[in-house]
Protein backbone atom coordinates (compact mmCIF):
# COMPACT_ATOMS: atom_id res chain seq x y z
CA UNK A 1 10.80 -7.66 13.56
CA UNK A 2 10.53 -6.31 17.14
CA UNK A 3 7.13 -5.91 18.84
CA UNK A 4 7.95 -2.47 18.56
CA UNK A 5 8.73 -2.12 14.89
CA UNK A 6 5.53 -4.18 14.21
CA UNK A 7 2.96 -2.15 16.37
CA UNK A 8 4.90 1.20 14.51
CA UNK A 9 4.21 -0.60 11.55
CA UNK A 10 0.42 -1.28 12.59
CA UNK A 11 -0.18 2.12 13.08
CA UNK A 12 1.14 3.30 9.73
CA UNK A 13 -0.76 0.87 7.94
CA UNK A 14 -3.78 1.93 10.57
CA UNK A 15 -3.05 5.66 9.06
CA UNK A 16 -2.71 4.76 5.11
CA UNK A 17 -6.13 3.14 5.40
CA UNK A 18 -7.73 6.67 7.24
CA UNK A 19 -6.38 8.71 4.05
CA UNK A 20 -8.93 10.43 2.11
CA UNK A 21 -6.98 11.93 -0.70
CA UNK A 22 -4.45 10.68 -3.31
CA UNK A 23 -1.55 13.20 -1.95
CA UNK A 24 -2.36 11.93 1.19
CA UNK A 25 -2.32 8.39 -0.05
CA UNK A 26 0.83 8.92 -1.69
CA UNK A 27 2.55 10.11 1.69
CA UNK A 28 0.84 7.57 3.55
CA UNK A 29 2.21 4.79 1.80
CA UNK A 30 6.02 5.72 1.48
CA UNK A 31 5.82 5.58 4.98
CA UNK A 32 5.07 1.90 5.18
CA UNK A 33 6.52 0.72 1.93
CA UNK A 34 9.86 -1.87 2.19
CA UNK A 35 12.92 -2.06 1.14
CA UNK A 36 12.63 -3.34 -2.41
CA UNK A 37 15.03 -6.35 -1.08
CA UNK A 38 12.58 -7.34 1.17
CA UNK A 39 11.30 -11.00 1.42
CA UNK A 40 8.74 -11.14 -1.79
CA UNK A 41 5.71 -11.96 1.10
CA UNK A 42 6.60 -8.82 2.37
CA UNK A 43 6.85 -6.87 -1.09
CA UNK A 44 3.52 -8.94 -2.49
CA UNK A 45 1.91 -7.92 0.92
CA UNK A 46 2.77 -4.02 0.90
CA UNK A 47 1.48 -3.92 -3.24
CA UNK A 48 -1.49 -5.53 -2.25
CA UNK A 49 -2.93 -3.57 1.32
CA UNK A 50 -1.48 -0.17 -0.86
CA UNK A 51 -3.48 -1.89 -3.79
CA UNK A 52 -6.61 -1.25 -1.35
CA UNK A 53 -5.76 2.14 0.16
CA UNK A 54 -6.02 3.42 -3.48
CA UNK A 55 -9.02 1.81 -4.32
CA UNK A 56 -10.78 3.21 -1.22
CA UNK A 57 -9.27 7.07 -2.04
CA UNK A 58 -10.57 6.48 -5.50
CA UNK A 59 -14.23 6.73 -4.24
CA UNK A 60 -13.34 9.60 -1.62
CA UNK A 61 -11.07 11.74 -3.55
CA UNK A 62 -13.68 12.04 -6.17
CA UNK A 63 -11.20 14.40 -7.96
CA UNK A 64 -8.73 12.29 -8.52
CA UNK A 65 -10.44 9.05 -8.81
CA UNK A 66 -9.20 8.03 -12.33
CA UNK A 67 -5.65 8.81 -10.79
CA UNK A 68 -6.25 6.60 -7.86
CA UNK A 69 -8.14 3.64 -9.50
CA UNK A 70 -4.84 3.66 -12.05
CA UNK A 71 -2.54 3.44 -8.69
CA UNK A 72 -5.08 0.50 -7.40
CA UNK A 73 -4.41 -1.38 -10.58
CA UNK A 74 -0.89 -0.89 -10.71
CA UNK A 75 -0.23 -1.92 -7.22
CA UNK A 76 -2.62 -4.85 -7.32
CA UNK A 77 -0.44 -5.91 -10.82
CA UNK A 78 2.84 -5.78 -9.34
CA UNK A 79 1.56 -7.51 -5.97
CA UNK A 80 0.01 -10.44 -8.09
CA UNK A 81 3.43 -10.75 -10.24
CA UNK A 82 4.75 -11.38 -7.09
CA UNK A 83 5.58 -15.32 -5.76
CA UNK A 84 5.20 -15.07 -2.21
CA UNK A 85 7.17 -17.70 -1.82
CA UNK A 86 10.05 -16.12 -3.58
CA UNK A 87 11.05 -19.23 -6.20
């Protein structure tokens, strides 16, 4: 990846951890996700730091926090099924 792409990158990730709300979340996060062909560290990565942006909106977004603690677990699940190593 380009010094470019991966400062771009940076700052999306930079922005998906500001978000206070799930909708905002949501957005946040489609913006930085990968292409599901991506290298599994990549995939197992994304899951995981998305994992934590939900978990951090579930204790902002007080009014959806059962929504967003059920997107923390399911992103934390599918970045743990993950083999970052690919085999």
């Amino acid at each position: 990846m380009s010094k470019e792409k991966e400062t771009a990158k940076d700052e999306l990730w930079k922005a998906a951890r500001a978000v206070t709300t799930l909708k905002d979340a949501h957005e946040a996060l489609t913006k930085v996700m990968p292409a599901p062909t991506s290298d599994p560290a990549v995939l197992r990565d994304f899951y995981l730091r998305s994992a934590a942006v939900y978990a951090n909106v579930a204790e902002l977004d007080r009014g959806h926090h059962h929504e967003a603690l059920y997107w923390a677990s399911r992103e934390r699940a599918k970045g743990e099924q993950i083999d970052p190593t690919g085999t």
